[in-house]
PDB file of N, CA and C in Angstrom:
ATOM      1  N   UNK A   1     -14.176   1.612  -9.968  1.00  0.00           N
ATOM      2  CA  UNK A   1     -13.198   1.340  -8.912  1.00  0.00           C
ATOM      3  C   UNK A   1     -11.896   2.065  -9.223  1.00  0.00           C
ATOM      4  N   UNK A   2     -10.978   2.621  -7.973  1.00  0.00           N
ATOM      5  CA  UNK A   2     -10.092   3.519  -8.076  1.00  0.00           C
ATOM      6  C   UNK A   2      -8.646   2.470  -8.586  1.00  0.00           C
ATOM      7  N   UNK A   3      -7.778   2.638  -9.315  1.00  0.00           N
ATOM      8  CA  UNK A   3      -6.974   2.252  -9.587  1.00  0.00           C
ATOM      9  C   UNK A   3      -5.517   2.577  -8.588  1.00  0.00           C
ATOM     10  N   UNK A   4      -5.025   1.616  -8.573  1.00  0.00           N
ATOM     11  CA  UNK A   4      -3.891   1.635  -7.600  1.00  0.00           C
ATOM     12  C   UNK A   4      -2.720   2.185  -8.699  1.00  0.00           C
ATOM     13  N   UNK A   5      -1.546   3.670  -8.376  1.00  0.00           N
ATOM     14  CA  UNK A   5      -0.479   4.392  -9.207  1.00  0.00           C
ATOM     15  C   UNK A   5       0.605   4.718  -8.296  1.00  0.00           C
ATOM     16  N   UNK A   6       1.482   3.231  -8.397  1.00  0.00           N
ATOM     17  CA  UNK A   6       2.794   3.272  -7.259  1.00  0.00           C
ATOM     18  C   UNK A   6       3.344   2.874  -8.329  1.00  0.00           C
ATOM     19  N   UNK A   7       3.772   2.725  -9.681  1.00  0.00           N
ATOM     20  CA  UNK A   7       4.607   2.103 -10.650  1.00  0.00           C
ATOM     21  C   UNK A   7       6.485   2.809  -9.973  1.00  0.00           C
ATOM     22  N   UNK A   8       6.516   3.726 -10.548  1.00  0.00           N
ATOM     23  CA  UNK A   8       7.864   4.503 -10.214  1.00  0.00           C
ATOM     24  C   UNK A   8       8.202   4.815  -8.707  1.00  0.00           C
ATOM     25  N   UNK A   9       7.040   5.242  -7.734  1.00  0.00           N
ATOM     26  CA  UNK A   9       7.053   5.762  -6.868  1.00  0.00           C
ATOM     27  C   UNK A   9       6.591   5.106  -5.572  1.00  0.00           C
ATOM     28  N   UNK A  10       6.784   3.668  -5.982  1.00  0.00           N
ATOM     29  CA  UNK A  10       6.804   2.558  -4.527  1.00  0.00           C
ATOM     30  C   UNK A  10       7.799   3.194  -3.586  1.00  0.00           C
ATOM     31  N   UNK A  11       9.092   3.064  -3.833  1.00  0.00           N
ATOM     32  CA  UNK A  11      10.079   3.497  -2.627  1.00  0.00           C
ATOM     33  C   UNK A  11       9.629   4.875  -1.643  1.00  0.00           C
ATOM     34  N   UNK A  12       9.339   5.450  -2.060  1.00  0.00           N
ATOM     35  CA  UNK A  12       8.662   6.802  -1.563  1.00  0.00           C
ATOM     36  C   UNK A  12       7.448   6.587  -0.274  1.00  0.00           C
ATOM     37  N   UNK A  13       6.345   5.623  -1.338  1.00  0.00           N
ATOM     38  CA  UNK A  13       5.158   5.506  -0.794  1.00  0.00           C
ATOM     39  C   UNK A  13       5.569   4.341   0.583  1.00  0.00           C
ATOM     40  N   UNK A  14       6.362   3.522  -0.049  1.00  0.00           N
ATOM     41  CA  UNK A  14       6.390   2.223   0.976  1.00  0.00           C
ATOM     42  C   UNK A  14       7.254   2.952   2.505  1.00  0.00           C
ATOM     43  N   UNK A  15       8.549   3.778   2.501  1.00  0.00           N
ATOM     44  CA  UNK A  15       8.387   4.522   3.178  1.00  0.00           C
ATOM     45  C   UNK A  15       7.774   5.275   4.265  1.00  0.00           C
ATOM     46  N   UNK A  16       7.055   6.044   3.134  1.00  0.00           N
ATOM     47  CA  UNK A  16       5.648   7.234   4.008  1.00  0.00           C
ATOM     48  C   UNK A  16       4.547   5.904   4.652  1.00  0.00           C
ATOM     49  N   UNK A  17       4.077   4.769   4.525  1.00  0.00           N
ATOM     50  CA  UNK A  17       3.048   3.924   4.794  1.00  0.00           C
ATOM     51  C   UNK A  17       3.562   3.198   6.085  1.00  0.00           C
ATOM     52  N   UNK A  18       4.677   3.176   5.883  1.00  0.00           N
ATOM     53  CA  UNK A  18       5.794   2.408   6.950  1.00  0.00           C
ATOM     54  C   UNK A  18       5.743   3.429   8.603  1.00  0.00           C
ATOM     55  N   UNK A  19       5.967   5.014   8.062  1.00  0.00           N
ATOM     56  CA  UNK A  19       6.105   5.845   9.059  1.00  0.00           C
ATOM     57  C   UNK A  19       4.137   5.882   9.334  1.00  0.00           C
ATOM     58  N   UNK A  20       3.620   5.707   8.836  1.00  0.00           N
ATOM     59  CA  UNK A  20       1.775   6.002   9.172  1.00  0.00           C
ATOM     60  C   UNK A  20       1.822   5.196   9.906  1.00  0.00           C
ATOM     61  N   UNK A  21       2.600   3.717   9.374  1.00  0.00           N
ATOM     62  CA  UNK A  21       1.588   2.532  10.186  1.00  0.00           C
ATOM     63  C   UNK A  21       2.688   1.486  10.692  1.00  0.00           C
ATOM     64  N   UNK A  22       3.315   1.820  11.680  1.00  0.00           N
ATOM     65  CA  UNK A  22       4.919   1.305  12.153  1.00  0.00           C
ATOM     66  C   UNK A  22       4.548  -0.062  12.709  1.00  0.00           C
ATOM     67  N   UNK A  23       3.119  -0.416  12.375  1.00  0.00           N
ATOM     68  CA  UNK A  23       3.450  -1.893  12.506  1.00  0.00           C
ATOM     69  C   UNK A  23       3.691  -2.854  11.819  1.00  0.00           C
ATOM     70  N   UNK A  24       3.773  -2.121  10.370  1.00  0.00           N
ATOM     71  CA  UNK A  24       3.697  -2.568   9.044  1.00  0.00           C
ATOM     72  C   UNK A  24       5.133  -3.256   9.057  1.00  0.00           C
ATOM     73  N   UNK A  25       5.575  -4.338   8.664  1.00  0.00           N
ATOM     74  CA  UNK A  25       7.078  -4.622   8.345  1.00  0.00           C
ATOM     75  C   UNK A  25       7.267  -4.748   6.802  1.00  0.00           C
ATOM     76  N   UNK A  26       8.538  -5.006   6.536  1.00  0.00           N
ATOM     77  CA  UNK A  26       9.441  -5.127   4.835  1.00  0.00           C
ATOM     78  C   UNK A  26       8.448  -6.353   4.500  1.00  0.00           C
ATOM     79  N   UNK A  27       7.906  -7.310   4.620  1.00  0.00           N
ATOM     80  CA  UNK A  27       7.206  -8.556   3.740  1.00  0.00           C
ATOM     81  C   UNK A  27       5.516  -7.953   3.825  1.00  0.00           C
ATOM     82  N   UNK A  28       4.908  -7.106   4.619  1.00  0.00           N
ATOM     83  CA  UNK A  28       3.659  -5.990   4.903  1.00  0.00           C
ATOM     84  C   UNK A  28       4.144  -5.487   2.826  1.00  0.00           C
ATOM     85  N   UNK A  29       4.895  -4.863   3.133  1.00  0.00           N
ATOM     86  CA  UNK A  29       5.126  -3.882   2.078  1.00  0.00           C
ATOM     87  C   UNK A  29       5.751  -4.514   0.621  1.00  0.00           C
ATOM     88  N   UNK A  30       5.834  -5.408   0.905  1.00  0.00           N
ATOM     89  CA  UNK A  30       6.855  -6.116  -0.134  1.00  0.00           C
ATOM     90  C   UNK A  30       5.920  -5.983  -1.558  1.00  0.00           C
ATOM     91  N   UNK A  31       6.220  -5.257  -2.688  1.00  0.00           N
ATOM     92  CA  UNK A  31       5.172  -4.881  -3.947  1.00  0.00           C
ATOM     93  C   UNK A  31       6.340  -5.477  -5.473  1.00  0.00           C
ATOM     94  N   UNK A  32       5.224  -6.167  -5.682  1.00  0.00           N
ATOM     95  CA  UNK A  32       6.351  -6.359  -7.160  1.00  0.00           C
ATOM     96  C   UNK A  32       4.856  -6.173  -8.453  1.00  0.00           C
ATOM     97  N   UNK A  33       5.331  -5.702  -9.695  1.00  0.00           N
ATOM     98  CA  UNK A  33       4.627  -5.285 -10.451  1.00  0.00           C
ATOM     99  C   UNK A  33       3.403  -6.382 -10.889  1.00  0.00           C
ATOM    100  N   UNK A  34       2.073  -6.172 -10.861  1.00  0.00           N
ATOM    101  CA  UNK A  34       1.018  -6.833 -11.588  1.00  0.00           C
ATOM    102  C   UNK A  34       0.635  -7.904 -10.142  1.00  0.00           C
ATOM    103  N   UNK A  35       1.195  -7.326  -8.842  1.00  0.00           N
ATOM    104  CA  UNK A  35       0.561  -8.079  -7.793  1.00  0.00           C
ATOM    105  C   UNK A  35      -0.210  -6.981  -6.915  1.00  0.00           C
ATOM    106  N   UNK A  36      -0.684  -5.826  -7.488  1.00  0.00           N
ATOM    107  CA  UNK A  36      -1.199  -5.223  -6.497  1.00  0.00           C
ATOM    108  C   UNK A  36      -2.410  -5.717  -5.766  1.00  0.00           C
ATOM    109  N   UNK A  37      -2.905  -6.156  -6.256  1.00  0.00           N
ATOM    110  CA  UNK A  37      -4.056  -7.077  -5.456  1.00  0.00           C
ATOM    111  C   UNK A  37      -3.730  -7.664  -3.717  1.00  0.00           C
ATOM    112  N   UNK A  38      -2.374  -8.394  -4.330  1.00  0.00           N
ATOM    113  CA  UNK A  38      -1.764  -9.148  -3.010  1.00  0.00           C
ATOM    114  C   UNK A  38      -1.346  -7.937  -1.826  1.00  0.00           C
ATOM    115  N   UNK A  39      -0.738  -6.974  -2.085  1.00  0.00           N
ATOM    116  CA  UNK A  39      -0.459  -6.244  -1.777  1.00  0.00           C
ATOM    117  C   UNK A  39      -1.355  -5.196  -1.034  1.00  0.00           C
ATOM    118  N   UNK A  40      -2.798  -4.771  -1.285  1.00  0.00           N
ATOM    119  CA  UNK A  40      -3.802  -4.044  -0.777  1.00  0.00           C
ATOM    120  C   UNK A  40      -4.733  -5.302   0.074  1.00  0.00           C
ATOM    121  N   UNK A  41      -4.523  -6.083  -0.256  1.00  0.00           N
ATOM    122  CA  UNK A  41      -4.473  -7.524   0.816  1.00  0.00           C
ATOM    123  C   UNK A  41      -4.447  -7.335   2.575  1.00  0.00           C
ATOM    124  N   UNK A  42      -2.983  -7.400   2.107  1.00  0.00           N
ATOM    125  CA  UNK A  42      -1.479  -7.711   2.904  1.00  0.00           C
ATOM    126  C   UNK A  42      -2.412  -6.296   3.812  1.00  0.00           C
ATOM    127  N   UNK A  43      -2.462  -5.201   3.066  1.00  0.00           N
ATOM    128  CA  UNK A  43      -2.756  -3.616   3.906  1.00  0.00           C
ATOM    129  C   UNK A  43      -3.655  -3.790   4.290  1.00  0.00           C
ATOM    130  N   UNK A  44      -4.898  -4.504   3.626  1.00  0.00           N
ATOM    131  CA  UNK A  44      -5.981  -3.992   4.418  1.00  0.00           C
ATOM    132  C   UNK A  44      -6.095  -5.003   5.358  1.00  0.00           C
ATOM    133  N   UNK A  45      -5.755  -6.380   6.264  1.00  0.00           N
ATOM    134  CA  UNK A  45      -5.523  -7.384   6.765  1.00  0.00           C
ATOM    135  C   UNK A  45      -4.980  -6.440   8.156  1.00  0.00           C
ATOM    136  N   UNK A  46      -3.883  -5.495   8.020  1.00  0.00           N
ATOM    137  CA  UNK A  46      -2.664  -5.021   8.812  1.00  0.00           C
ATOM    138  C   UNK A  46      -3.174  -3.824   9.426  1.00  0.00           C
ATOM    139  N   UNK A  47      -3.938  -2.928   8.323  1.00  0.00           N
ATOM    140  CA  UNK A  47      -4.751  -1.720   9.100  1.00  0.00           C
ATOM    141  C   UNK A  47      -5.806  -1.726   9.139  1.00  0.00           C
ATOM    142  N   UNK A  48      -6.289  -2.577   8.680  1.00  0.00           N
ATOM    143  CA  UNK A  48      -8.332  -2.343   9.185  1.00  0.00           C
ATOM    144  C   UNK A  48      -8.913  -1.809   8.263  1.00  0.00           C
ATOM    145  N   UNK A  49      -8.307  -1.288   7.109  1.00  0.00           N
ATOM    146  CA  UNK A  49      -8.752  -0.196   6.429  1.00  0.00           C
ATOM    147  C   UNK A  49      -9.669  -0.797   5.442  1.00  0.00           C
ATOM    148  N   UNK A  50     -10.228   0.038   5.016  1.00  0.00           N
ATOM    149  CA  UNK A  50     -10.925  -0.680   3.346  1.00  0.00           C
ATOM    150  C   UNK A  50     -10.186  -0.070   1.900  1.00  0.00           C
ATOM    151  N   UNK A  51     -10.117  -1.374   1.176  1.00  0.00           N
ATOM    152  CA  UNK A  51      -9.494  -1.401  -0.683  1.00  0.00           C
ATOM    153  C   UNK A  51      -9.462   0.065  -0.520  1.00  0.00           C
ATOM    154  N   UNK A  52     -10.870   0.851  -0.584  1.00  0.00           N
ATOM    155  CA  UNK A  52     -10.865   1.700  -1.645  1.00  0.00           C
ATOM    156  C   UNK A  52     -10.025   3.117  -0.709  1.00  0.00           C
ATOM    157  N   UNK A  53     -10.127   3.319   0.241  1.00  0.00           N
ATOM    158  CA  UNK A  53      -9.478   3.941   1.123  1.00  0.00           C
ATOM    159  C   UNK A  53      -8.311   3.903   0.974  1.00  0.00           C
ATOM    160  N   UNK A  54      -7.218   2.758   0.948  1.00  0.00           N
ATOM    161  CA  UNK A  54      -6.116   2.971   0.877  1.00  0.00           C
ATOM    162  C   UNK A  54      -5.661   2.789  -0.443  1.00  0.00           C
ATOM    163  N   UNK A  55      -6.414   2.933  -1.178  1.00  0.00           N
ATOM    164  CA  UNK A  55      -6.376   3.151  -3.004  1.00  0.00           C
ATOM    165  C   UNK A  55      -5.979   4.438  -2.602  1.00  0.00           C
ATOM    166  N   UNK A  56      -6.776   5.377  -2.279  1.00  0.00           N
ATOM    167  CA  UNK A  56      -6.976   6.937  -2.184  1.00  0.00           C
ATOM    168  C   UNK A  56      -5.934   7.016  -1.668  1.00  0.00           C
ATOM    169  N   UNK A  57      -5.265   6.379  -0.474  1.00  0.00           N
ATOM    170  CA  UNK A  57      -4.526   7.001   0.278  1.00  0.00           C
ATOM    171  C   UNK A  57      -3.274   7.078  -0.690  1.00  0.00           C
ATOM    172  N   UNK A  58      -2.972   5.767  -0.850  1.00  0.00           N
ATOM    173  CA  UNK A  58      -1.293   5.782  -1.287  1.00  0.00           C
ATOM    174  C   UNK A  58      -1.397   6.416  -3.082  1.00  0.00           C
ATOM    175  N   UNK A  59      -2.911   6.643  -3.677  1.00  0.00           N
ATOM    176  CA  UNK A  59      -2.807   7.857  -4.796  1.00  0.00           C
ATOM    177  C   UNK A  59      -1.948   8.733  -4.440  1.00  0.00           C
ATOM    178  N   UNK A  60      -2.255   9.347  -3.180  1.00  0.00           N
ATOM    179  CA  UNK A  60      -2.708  10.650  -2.303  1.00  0.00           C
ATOM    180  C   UNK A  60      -0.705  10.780  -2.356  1.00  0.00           C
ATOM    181  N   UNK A  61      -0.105   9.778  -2.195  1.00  0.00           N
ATOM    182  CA  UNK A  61       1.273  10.389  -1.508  1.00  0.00           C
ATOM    183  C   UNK A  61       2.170  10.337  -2.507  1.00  0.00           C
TER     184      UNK A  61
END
């Protein structure tokens, strides 16, 4: 399984995810360290998407 790598570079990503998916709001995005779980949750609940997909994605940015 792909590992989720937003440590330094949340502000950036939360951002760019915000402009993809403008239905996303600030508590959508809200990430604090050792909760990523909650967090790819929260995303995949909001876009439909699947874990491993938006693993890739927010690698990707």
């Amino acid at each position: 399984m792909n590992t989720l790598k937003i440590q330094n570079n949340w502000p950036g990503i939360r951002d760019r995810l915000k402009e993809k998916y403008d239905h996303l709001t600030d508590d959508d995005l809200n990430f604090r360290e050792g909760e990523e779980d909650k967090l790819l949750v929260r995303l995949e609940q909001k876009t439909g998407r699947r874990r491993e997909a938006l693993i890739e994605e927010i690698n990707q940015m």
